[in-house]
Each structure stands twice: as C-alpha cells, then as structure tokens.
C-alpha atoms as a PDB file:
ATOM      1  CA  UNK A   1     -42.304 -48.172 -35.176  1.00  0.00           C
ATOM      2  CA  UNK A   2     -44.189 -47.382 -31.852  1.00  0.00           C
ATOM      3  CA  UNK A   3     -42.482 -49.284 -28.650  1.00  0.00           C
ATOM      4  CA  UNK A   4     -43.443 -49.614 -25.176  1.00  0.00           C
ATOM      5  CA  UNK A   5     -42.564 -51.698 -22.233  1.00  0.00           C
ATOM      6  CA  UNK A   6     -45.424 -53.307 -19.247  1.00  0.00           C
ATOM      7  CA  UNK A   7     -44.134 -54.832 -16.284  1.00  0.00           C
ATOM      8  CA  UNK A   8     -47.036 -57.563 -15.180  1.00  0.00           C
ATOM      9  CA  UNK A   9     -48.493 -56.707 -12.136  1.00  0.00           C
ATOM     10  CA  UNK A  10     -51.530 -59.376 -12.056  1.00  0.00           C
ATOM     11  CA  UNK A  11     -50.376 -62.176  -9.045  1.00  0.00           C
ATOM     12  CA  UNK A  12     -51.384 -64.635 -11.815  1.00  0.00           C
ATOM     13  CA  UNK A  13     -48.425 -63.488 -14.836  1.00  0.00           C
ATOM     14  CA  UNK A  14     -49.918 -63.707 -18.214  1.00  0.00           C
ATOM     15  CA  UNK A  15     -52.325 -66.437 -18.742  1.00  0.00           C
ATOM     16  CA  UNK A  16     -54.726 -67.337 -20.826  1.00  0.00           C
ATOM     17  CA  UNK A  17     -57.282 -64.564 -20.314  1.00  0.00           C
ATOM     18  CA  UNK A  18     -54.914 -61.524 -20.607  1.00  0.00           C
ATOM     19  CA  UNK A  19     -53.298 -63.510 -23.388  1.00  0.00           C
ATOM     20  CA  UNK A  20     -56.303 -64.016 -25.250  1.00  0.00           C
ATOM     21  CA  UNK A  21     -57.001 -60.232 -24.716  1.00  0.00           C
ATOM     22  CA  UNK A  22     -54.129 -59.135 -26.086  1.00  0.00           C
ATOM     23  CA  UNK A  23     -54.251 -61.653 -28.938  1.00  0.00           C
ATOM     24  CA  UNK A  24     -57.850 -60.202 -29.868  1.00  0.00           C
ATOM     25  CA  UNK A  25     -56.662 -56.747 -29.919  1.00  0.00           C
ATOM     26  CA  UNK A  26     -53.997 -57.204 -31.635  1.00  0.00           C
ATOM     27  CA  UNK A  27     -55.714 -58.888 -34.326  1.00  0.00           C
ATOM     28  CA  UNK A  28     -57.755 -55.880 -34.796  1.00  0.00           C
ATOM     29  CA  UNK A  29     -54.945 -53.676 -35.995  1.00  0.00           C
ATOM     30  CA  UNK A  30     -53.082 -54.206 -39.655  1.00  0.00           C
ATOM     31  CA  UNK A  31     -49.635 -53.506 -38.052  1.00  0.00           C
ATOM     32  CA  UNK A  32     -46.809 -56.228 -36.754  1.00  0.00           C
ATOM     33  CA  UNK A  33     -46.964 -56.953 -33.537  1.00  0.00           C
ATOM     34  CA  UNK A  34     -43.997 -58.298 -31.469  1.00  0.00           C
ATOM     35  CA  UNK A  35     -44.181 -59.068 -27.888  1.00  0.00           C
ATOM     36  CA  UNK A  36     -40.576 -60.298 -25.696  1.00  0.00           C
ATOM     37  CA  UNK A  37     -40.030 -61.217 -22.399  1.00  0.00           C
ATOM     38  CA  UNK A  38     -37.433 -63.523 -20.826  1.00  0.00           C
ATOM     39  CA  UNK A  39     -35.492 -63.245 -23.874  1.00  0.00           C
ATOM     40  CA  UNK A  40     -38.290 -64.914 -26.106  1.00  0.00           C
ATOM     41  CA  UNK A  41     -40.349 -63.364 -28.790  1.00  0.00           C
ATOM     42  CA  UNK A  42     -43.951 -63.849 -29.439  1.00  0.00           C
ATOM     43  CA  UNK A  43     -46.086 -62.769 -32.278  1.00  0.00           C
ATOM     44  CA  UNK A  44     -49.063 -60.840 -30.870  1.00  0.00           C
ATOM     45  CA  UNK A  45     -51.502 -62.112 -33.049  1.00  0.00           C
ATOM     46  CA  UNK A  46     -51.059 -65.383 -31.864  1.00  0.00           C
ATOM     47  CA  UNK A  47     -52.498 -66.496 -28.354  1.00  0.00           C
ATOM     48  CA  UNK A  48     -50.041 -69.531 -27.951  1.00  0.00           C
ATOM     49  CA  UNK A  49     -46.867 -67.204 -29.083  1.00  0.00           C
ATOM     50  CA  UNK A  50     -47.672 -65.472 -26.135  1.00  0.00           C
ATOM     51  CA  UNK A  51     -48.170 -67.695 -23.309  1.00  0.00           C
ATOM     52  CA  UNK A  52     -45.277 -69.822 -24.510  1.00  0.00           C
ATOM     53  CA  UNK A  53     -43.354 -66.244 -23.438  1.00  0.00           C
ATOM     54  CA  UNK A  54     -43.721 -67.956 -19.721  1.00  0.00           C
ATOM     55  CA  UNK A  55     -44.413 -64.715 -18.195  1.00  0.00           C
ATOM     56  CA  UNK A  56     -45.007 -64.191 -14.255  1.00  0.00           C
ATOM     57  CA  UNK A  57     -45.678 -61.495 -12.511  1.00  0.00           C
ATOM     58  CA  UNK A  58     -43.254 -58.531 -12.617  1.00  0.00           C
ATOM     59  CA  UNK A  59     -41.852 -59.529 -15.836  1.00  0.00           C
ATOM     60  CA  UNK A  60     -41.279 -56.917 -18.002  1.00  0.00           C
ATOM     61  CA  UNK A  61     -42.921 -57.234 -21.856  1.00  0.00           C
ATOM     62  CA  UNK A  62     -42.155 -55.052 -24.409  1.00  0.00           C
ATOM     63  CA  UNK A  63     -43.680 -54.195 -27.018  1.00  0.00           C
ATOM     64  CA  UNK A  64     -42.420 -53.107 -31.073  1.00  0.00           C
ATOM     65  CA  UNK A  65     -45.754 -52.432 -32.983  1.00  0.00           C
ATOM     66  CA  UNK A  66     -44.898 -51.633 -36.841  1.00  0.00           C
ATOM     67  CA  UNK A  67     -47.436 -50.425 -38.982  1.00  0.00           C
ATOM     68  CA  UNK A  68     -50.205 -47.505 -40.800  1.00  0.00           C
ATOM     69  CA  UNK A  69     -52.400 -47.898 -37.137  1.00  0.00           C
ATOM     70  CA  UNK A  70     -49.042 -48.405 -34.971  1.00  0.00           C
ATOM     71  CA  UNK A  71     -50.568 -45.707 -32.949  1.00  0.00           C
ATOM     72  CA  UNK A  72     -54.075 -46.406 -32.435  1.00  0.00           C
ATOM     73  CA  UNK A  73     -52.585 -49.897 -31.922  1.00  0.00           C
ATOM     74  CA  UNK A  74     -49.746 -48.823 -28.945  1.00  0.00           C
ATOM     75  CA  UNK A  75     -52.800 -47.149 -27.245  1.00  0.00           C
ATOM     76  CA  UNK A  76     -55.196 -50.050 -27.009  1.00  0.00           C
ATOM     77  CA  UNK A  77     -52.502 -52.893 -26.027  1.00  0.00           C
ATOM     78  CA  UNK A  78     -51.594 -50.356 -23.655  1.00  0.00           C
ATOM     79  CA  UNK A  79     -54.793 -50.267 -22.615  1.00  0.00           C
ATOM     80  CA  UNK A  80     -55.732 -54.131 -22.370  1.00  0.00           C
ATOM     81  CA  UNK A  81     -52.335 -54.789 -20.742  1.00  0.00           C
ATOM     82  CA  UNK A  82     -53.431 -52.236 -17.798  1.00  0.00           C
ATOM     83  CA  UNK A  83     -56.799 -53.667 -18.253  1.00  0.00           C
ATOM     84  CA  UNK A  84     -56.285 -57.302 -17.688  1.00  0.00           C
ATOM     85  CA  UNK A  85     -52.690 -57.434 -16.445  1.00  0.00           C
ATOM     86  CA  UNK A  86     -52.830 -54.167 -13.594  1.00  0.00           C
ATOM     87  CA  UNK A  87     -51.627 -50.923 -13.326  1.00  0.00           C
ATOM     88  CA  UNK A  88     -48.499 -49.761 -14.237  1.00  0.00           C
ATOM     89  CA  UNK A  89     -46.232 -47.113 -13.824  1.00  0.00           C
ATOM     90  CA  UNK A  90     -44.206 -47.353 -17.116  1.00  0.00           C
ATOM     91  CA  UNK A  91     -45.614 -46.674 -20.695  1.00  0.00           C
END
C-alpha cells in the first residue's frame, strides 16, 4: 500500500474540476483508491465520492492507493492534485 497526504491549496477547495481530474486518473490505474478528509472516505474512482468529502481549501486529503500500479498510481494523483489543486509542500 502506497500513502500520501495533500493539503488543498486552490482558494476554490475541491470542486468539480479537480474532482473530475482525480476521478479520471484514478480510473486509469487497476489499484484501490481511497481518498479521506474531514473524517469521510471517498472512493477515488468515483467523482461524486469525492466532492461529497466537502473539502475547502487547506484541508488535508490523504491518500491509501492499494494495488500491482500503486506506484505509478501515487505519482500521477500526486501529480493532478499539485496540478489542479496547487502546490504543496507535503508528499
């Protein structure tokens, strides 16, 4: 299991665009995906699991990935989440 944590630095939180982002590439990986914040879980495959997280800016998400491609897979949600949600200092 690969884990890292994102703290949202995008004024907006996490809506629909990073969401969907983050959905998509998660979709392209065979391993498990599980995103929390606020003491909710989300599946990562699934774009309305993860708004329904209710996630602002400077929440904290972490993420377990779980998996064959767990790797490949921590490195692009890494990736999208610095992409679409700002940089971060934590990884």
């Amino acid at each position: 299991m690969k884990e890292f944590t994102f703290i949202i630095k995008d004024k907006n939180g996490l809506h629909a665009r990073p969401a969907g982002a983050i959905s998509a590439a998660s979709k392209t990986f065979e391993s498990r995906v599980e995103i929390s914040a606020n003491g909710k879980v989300a599946d990562g495959k699934r774009l309305l699991s993860i708004m329904a997280l209710g996630a602002r800016c400077d929440t904290e998400l972490s993420f377990k990935i779980e998996g064959h491609d767990e790797e490949r897979a921590k490195i692009a949600l890494y990736n999208v989440c610095k992409e679409k949600l700002g940089e971060n200092e934590r990884g």
